[in-house]
N, C-alpha and C. Protein backbone atom coordinates (compact mmCIF):
# COMPACT_ATOMS: atom_id res chain seq x y z
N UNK A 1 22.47 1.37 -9.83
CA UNK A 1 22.25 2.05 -8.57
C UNK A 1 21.41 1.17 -7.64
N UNK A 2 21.62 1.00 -6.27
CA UNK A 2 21.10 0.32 -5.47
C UNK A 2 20.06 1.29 -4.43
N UNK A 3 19.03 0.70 -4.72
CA UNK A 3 18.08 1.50 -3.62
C UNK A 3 17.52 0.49 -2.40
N UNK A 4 17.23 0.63 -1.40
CA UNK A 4 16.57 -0.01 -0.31
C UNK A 4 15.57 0.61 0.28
N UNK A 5 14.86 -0.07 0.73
CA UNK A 5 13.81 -0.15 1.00
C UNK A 5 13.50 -0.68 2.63
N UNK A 6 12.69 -0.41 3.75
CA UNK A 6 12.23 -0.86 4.57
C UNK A 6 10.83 -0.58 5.19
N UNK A 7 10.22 -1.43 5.55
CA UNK A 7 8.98 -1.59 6.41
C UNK A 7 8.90 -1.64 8.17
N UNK A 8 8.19 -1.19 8.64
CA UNK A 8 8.65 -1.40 10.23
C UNK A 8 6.97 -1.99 10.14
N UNK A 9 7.08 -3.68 10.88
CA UNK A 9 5.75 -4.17 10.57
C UNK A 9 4.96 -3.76 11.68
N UNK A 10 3.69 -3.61 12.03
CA UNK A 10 3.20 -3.76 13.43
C UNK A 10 2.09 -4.76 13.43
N UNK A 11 1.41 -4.86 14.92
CA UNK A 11 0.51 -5.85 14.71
C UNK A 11 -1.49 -5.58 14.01
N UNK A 12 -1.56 -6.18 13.95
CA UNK A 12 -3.56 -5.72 13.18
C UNK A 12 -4.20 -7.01 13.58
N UNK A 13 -4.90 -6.61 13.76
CA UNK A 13 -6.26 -7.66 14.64
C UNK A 13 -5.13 -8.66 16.02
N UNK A 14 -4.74 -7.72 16.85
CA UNK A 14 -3.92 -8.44 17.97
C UNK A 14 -4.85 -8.93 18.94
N UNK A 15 -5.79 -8.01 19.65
CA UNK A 15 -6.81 -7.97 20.56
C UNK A 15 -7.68 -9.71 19.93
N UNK A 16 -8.10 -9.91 18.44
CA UNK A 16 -8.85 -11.60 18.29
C UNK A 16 -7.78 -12.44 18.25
N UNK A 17 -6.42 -12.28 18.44
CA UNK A 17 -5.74 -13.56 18.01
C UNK A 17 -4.77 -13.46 18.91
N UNK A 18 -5.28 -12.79 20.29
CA UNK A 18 -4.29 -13.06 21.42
C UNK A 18 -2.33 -12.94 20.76
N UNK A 19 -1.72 -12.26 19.92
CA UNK A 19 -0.72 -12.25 19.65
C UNK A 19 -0.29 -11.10 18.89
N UNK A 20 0.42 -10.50 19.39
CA UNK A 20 0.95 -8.80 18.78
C UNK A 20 2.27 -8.82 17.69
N UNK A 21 1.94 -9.39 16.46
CA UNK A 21 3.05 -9.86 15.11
C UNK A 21 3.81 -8.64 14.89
N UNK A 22 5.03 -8.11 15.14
CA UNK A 22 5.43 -7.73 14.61
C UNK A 22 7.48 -7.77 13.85
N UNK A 23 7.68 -6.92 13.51
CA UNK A 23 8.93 -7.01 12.70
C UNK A 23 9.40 -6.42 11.47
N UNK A 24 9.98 -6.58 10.58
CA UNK A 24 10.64 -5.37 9.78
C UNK A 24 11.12 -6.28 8.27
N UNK A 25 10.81 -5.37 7.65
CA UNK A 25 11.02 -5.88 6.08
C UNK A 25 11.72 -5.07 5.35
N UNK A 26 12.87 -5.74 4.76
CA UNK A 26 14.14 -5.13 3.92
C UNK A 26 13.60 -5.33 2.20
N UNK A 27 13.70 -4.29 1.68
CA UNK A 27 14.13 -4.88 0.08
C UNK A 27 15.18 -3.88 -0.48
N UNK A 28 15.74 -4.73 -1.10
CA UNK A 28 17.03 -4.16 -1.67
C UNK A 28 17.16 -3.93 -3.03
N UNK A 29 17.04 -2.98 -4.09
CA UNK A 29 16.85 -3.29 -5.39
C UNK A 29 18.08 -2.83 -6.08
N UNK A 30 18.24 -3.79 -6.90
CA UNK A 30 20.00 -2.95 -7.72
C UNK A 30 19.89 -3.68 -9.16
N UNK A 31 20.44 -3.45 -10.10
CA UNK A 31 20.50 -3.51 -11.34
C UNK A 31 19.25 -4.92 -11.91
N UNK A 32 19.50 -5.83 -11.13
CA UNK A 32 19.34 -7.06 -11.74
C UNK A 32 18.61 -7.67 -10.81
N UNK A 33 18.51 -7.41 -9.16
CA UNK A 33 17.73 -8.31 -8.68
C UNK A 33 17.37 -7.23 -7.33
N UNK A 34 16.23 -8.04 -6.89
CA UNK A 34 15.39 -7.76 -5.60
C UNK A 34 15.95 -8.85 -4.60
N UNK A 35 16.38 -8.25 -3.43
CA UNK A 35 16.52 -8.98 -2.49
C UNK A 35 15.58 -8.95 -1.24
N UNK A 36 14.89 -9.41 -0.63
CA UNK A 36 13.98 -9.25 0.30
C UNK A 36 14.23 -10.03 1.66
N UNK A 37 14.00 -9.30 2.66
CA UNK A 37 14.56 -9.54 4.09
C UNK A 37 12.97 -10.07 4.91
N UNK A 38 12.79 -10.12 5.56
CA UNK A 38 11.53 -10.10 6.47
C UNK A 38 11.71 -10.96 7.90
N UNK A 39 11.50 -10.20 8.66
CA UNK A 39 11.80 -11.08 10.21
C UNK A 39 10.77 -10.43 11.02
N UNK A 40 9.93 -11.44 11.43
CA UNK A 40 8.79 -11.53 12.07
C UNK A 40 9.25 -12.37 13.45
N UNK A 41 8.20 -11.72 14.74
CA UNK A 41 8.57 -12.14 16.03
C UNK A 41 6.84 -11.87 16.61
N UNK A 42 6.46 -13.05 17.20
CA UNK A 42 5.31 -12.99 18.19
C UNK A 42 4.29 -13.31 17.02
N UNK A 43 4.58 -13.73 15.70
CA UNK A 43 3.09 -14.24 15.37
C UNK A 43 2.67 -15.61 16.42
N UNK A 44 1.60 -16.09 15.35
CA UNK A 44 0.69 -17.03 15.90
C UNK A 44 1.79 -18.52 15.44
N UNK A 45 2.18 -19.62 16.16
CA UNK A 45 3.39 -20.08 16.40
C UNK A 45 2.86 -21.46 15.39
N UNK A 46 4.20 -21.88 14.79
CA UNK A 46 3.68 -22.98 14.30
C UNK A 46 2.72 -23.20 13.44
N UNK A 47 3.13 -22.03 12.21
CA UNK A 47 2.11 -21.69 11.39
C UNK A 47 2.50 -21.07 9.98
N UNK A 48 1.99 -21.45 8.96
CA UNK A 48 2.13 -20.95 7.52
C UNK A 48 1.88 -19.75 7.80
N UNK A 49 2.41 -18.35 7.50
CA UNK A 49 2.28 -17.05 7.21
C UNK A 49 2.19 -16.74 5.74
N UNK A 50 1.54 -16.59 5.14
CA UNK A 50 1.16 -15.60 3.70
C UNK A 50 1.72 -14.33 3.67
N UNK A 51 2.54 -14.09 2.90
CA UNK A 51 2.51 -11.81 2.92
C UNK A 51 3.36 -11.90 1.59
N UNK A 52 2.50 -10.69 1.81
CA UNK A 52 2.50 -9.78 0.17
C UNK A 52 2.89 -8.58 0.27
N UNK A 53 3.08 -8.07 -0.99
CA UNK A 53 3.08 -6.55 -0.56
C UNK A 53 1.56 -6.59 -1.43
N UNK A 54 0.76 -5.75 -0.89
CA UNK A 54 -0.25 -4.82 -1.86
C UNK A 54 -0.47 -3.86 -1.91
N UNK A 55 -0.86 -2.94 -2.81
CA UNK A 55 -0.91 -1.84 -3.32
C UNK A 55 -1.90 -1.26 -4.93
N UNK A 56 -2.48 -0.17 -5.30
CA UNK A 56 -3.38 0.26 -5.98
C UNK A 56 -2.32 -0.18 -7.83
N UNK A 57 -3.15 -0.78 -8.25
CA UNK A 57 -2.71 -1.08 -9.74
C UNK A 57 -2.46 0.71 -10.29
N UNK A 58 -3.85 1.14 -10.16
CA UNK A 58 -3.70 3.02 -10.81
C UNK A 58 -2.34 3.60 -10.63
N UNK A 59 -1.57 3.17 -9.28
CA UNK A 59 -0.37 3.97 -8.92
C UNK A 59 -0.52 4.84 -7.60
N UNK A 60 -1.94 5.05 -6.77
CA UNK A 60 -2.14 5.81 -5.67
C UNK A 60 -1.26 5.08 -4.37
N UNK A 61 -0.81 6.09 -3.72
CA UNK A 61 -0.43 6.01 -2.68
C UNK A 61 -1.12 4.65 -1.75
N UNK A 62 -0.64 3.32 -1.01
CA UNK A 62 -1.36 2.62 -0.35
C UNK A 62 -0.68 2.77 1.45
N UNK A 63 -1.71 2.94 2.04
CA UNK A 63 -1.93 2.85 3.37
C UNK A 63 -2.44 1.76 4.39
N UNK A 64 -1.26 1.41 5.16
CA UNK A 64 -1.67 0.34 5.80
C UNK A 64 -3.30 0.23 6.70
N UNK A 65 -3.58 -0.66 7.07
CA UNK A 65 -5.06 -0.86 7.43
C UNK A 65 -5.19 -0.69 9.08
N UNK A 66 -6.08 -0.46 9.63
CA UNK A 66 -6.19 -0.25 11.39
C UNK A 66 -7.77 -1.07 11.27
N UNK A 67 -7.80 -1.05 12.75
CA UNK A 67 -9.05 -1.58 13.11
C UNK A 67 -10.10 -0.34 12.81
N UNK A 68 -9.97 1.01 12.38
CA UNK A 68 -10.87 1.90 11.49
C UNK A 68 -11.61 1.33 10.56
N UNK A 69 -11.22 0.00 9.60
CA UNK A 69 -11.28 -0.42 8.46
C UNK A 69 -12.55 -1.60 9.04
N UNK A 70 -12.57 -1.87 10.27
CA UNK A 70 -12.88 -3.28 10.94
C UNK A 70 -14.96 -2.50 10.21
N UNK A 71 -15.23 -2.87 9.19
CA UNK A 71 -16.43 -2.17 8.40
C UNK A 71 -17.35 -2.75 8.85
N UNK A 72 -17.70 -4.26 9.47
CA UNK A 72 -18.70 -5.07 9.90
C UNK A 72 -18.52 -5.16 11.52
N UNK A 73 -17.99 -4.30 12.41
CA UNK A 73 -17.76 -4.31 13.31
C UNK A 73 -17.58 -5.68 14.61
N UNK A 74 -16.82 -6.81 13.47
CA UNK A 74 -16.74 -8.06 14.01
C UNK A 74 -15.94 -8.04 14.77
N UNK A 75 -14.98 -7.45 15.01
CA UNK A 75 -13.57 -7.35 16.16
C UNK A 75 -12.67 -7.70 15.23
N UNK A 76 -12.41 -7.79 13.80
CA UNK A 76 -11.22 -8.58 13.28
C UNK A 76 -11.41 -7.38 11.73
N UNK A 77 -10.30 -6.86 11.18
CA UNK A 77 -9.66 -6.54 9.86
C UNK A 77 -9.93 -7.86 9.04
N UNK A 78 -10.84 -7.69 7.98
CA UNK A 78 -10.37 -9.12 7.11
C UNK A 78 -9.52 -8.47 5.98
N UNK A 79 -9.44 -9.59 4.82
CA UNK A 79 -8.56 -9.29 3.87
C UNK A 79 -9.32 -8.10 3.02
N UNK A 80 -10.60 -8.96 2.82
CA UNK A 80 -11.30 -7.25 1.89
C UNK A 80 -11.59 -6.20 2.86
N UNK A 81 -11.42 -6.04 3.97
CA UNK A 81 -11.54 -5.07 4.37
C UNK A 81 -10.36 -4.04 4.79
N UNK A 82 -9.30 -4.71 4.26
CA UNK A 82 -8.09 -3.87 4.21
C UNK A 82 -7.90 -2.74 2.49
N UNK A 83 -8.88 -3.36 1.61
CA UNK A 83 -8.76 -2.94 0.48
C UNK A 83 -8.55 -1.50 0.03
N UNK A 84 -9.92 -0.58 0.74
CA UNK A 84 -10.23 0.28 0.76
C UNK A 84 -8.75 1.40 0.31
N UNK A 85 -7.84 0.77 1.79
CA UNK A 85 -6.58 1.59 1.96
C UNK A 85 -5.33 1.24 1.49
N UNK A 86 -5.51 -0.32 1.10
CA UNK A 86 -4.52 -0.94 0.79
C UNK A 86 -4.10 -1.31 -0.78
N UNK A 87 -5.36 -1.00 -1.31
CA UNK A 87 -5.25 -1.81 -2.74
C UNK A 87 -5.59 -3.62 -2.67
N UNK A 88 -5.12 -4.07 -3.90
CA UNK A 88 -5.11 -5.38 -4.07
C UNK A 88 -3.67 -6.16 -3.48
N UNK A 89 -3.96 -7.72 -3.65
CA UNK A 89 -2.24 -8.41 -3.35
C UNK A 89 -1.77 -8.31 -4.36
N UNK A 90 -0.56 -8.19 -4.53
CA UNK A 90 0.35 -7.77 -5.45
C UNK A 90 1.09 -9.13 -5.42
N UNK A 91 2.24 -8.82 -4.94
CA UNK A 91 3.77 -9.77 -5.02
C UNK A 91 3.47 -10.44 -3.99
N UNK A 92 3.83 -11.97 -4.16
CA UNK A 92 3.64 -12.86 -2.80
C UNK A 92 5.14 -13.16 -2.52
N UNK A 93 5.89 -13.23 -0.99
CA UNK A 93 6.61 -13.29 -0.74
C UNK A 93 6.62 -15.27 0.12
N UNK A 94 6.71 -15.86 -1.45
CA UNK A 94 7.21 -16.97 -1.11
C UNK A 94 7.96 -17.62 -1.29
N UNK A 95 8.02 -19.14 -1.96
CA UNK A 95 9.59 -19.23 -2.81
C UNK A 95 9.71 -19.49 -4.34
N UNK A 96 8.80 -18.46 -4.47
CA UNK A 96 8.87 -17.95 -6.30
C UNK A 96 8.30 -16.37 -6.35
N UNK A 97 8.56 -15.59 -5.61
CA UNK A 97 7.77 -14.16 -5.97
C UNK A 97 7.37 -13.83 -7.67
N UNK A 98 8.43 -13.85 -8.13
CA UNK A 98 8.57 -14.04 -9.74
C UNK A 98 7.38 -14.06 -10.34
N UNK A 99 7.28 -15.52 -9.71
CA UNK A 99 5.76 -15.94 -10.64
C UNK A 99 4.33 -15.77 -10.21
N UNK A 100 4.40 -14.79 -8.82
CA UNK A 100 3.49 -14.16 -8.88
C UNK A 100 2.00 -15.31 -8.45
N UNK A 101 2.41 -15.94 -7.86
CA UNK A 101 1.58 -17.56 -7.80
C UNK A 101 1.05 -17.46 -6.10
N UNK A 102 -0.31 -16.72 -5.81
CA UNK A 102 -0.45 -15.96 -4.67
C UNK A 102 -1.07 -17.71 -3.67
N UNK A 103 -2.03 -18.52 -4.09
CA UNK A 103 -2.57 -19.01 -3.12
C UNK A 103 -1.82 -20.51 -3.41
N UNK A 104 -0.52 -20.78 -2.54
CA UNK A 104 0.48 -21.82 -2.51
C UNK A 104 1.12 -22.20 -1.04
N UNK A 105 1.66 -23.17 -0.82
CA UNK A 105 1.29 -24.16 0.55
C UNK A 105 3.65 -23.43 0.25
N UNK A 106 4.03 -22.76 0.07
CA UNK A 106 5.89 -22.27 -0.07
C UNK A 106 5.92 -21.17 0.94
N UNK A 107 4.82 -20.87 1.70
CA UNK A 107 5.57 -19.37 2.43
C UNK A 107 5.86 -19.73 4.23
N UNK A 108 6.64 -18.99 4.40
CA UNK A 108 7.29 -19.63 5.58
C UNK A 108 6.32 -19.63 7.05
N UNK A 109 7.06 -20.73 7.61
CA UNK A 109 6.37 -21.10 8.74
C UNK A 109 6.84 -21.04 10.48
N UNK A 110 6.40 -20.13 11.19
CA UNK A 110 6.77 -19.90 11.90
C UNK A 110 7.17 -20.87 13.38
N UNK A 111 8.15 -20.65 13.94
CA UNK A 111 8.40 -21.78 15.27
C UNK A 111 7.69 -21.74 16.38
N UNK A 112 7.76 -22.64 17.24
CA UNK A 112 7.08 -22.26 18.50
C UNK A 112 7.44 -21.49 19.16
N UNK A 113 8.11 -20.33 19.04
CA UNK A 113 7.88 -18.98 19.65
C UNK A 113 7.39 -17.93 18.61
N UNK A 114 7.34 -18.23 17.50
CA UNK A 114 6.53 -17.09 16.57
C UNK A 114 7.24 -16.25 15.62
N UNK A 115 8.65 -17.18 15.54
CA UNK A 115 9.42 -16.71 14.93
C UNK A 115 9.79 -16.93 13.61
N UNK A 116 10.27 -15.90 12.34
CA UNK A 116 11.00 -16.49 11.29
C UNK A 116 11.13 -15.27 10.64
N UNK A 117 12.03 -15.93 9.64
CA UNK A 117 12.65 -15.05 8.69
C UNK A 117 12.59 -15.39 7.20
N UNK A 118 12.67 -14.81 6.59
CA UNK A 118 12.32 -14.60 5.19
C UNK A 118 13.41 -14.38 4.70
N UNK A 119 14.63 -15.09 3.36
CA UNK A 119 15.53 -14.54 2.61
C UNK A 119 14.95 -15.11 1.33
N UNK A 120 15.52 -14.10 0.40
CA UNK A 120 15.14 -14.43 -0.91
C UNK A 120 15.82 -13.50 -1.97
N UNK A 121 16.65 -14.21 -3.00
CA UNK A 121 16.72 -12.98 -4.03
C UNK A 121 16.72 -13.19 -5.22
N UNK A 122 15.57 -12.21 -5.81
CA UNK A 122 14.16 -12.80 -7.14
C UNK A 122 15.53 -12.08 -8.10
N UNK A 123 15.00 -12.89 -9.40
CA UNK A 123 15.83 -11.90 -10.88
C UNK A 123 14.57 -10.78 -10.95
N UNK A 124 14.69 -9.78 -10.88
CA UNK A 124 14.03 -8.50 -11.19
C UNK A 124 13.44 -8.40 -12.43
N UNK A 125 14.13 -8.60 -13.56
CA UNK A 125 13.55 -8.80 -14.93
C UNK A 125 12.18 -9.87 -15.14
N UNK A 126 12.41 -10.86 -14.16
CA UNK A 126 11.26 -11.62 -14.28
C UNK A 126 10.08 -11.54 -13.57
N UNK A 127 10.36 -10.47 -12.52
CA UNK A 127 9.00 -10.20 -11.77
C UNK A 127 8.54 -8.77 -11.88
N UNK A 128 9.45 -8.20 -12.78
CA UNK A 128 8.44 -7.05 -13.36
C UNK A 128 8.24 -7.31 -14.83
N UNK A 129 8.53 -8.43 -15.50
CA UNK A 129 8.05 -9.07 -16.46
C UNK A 129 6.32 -9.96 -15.99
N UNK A 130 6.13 -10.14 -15.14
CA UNK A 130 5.40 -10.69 -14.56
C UNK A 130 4.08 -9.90 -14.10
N UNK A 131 5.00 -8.66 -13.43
CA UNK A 131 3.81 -8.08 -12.69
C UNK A 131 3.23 -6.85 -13.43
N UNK A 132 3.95 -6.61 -14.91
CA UNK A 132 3.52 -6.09 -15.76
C UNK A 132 2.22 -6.40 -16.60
N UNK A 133 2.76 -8.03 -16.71
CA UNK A 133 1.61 -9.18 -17.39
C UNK A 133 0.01 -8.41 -16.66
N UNK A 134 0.60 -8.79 -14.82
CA UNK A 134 -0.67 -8.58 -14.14
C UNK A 134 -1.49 -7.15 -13.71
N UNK A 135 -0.60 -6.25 -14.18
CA UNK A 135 -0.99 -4.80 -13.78
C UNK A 135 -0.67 -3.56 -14.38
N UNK A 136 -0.10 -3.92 -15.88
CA UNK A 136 -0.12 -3.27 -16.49
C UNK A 136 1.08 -1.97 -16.62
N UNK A 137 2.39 -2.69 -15.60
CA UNK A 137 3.60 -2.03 -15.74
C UNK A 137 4.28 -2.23 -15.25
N UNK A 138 5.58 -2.23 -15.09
CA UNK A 138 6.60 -2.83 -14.92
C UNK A 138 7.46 -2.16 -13.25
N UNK A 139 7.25 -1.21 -12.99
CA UNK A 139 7.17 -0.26 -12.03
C UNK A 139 6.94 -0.92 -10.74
N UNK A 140 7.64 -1.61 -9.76
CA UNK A 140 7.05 -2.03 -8.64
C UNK A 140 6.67 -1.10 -7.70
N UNK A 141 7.01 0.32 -7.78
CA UNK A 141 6.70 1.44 -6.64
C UNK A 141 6.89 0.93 -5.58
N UNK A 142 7.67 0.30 -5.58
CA UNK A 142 7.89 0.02 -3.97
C UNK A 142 7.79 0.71 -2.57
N UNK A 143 7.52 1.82 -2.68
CA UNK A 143 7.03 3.16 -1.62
C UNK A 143 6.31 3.56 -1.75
N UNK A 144 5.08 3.09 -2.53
CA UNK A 144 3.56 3.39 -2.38
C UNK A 144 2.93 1.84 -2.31
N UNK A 145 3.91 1.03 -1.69
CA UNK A 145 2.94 -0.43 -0.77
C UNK A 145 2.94 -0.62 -0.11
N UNK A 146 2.73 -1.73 0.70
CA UNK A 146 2.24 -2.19 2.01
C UNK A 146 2.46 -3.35 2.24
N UNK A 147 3.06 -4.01 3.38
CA UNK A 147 3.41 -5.28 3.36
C UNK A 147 2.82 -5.74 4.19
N UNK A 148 1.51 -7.20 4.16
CA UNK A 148 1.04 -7.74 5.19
C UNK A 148 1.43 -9.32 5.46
N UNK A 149 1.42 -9.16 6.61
CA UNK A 149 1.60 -10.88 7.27
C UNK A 149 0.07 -11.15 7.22
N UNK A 150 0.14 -12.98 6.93
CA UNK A 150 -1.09 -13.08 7.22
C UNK A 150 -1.14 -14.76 8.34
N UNK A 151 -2.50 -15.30 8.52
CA UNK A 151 -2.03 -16.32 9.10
C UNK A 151 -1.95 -16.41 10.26
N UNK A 152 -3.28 -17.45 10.80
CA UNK A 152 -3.97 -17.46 12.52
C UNK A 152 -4.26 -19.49 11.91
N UNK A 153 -4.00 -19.79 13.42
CA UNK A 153 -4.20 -21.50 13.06
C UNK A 153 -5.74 -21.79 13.50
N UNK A 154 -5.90 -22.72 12.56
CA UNK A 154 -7.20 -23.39 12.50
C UNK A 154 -7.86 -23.13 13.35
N UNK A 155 -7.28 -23.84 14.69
CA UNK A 155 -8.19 -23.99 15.53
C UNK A 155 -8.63 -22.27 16.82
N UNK A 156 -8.24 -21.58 15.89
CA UNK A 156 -8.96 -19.81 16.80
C UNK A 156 -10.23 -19.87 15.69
N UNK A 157 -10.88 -20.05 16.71
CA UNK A 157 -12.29 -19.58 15.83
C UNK A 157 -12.86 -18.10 15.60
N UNK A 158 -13.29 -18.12 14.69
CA UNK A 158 -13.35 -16.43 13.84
C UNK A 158 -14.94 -16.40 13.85
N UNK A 159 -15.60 -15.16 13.94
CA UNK A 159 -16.93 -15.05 13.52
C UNK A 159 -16.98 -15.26 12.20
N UNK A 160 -18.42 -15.92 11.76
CA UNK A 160 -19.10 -16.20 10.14
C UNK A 160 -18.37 -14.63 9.31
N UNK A 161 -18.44 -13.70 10.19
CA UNK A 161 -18.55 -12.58 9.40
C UNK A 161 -17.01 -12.25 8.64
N UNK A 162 -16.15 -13.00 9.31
CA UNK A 162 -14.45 -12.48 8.85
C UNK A 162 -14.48 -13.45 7.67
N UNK A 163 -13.76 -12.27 6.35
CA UNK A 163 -13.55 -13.19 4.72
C UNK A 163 -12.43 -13.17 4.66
N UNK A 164 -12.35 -13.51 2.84
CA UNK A 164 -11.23 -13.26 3.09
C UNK A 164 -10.69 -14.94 1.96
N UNK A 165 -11.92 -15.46 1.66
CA UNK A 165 -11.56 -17.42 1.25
C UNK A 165 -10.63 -16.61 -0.61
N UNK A 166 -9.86 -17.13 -0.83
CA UNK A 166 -8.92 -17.20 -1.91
C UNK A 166 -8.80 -18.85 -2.26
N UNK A 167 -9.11 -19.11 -3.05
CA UNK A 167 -9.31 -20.59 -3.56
C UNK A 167 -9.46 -21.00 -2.93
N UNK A 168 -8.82 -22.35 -2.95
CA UNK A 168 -9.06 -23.35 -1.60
C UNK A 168 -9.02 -22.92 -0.14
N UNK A 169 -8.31 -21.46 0.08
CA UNK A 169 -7.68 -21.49 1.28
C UNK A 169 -9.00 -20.77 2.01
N UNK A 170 -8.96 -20.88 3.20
CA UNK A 170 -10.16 -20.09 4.15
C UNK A 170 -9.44 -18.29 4.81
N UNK A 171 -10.29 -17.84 5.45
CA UNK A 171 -9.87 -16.65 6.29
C UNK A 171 -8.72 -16.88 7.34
N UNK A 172 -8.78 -17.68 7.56
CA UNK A 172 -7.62 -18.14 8.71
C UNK A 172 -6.02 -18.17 8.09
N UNK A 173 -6.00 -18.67 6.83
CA UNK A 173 -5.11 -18.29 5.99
C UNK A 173 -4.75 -16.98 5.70
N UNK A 174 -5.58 -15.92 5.06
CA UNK A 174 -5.85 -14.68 4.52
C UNK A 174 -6.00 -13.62 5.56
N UNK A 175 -6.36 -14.12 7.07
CA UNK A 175 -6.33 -13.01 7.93
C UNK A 175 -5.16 -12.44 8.31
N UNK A 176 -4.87 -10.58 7.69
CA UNK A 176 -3.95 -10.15 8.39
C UNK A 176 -3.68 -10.16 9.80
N UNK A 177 -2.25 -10.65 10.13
CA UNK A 177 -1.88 -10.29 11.69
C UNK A 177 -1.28 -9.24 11.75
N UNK A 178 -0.46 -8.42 10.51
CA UNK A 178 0.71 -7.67 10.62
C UNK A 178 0.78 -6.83 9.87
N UNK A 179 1.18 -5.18 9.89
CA UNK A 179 0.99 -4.65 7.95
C UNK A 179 2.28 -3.65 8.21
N UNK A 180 2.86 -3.41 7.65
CA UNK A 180 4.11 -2.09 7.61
C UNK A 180 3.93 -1.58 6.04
N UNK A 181 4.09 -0.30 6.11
CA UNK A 181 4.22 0.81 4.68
C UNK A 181 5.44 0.84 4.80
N UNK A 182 5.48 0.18 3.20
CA UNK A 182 7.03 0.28 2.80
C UNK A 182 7.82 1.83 2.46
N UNK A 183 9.04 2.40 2.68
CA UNK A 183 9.00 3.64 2.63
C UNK A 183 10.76 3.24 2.41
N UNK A 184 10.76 4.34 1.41
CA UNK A 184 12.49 4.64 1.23
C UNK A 184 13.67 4.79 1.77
N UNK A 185 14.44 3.95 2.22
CA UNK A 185 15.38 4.47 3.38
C UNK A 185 16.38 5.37 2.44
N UNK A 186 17.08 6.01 3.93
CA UNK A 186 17.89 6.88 3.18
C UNK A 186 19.29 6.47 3.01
């Protein structure tokens, strides 16, 4: 049986990064594999984008993040401050979802108008083999997550106060621009 899935993305922290990200995310699930869509328009141009879906390991319902969440009242959503509503990162949508391999230089990069698209289609067995490893079940719930874009270039400077560092990478990497709740189409 084939189920699908879509996200309608919008933008988060638009007002610090001068650019309103948004766009729409497909997943398609059927016997054997996940197919995943994503087309983004008006990010920040000429730039690595990060996105994931995240969502609560327990199984609770996750809710995308607003500037409500903005907890240090810096003008910017960081990554932990999406937590609260969002859960943890889950699945990285790069060019191995599978393996579940979150802080990597593979996720797509947008043109000088802010554009791109995302195709991909994972073996299913191996990324809920995977994300079982990491969370303790095999179940992607795909309608209780959240899908964020991430990804502002170097040179926009951020207050001390926005986090967000994941290994090597800084906040500028990790800052959401974009989030859509994934929800069941009919």
């Amino acid at each position: 049986m084939t189920q699908k899935y879509v996200a309608k993305i919008v933008p988060l922290n638009a007002d610090g990064i001068g650019t309103s990200a948004h766009g729409e995310a497909t997943f398609t699930q059927d016997a054997d594999q996940l197919t995943i869509h994503i087309e983004m328009f008006d990010t920040p141009a000429n730039t690595q984008h990060w996105e994931h879906f995240h969502g609560f390991p327990e199984g609770q319902d996750a809710q995308i993040a607003t500037m409500a969440q903005d907890a240090n009242h810096d003008g910017f959503v960081d990554l932990p401050e999406t937590e609260v509503v969002s859960g943890t990162t889950m699945v990285p949508f790069d060019s191995a979802p599978q393996a579940m391999n979150i802080p990597n230089d593979t996720y797509p990069v947008s043109d000088a108008q802010g554009h791109f698209a995302y195709d991909i289609t994972v073996p299913l067995a191996d990324l809920q083999a995977k994300f079982k490893e990491a969370f303790g079940t095999d179940d992607l719930e795909l309608d209780k997550r959240v899908i964020y874009i991430h990804g502002v270039p170097q040179s926009l400077t951020l207050p001390d106060t926005v986090a967000g560092e994941v290994g090597t990478y800084d906040a500028h990497v990790t800052l959401p621009i974009a989030t859509g709740k994934i929800e069941k189409a009919n």
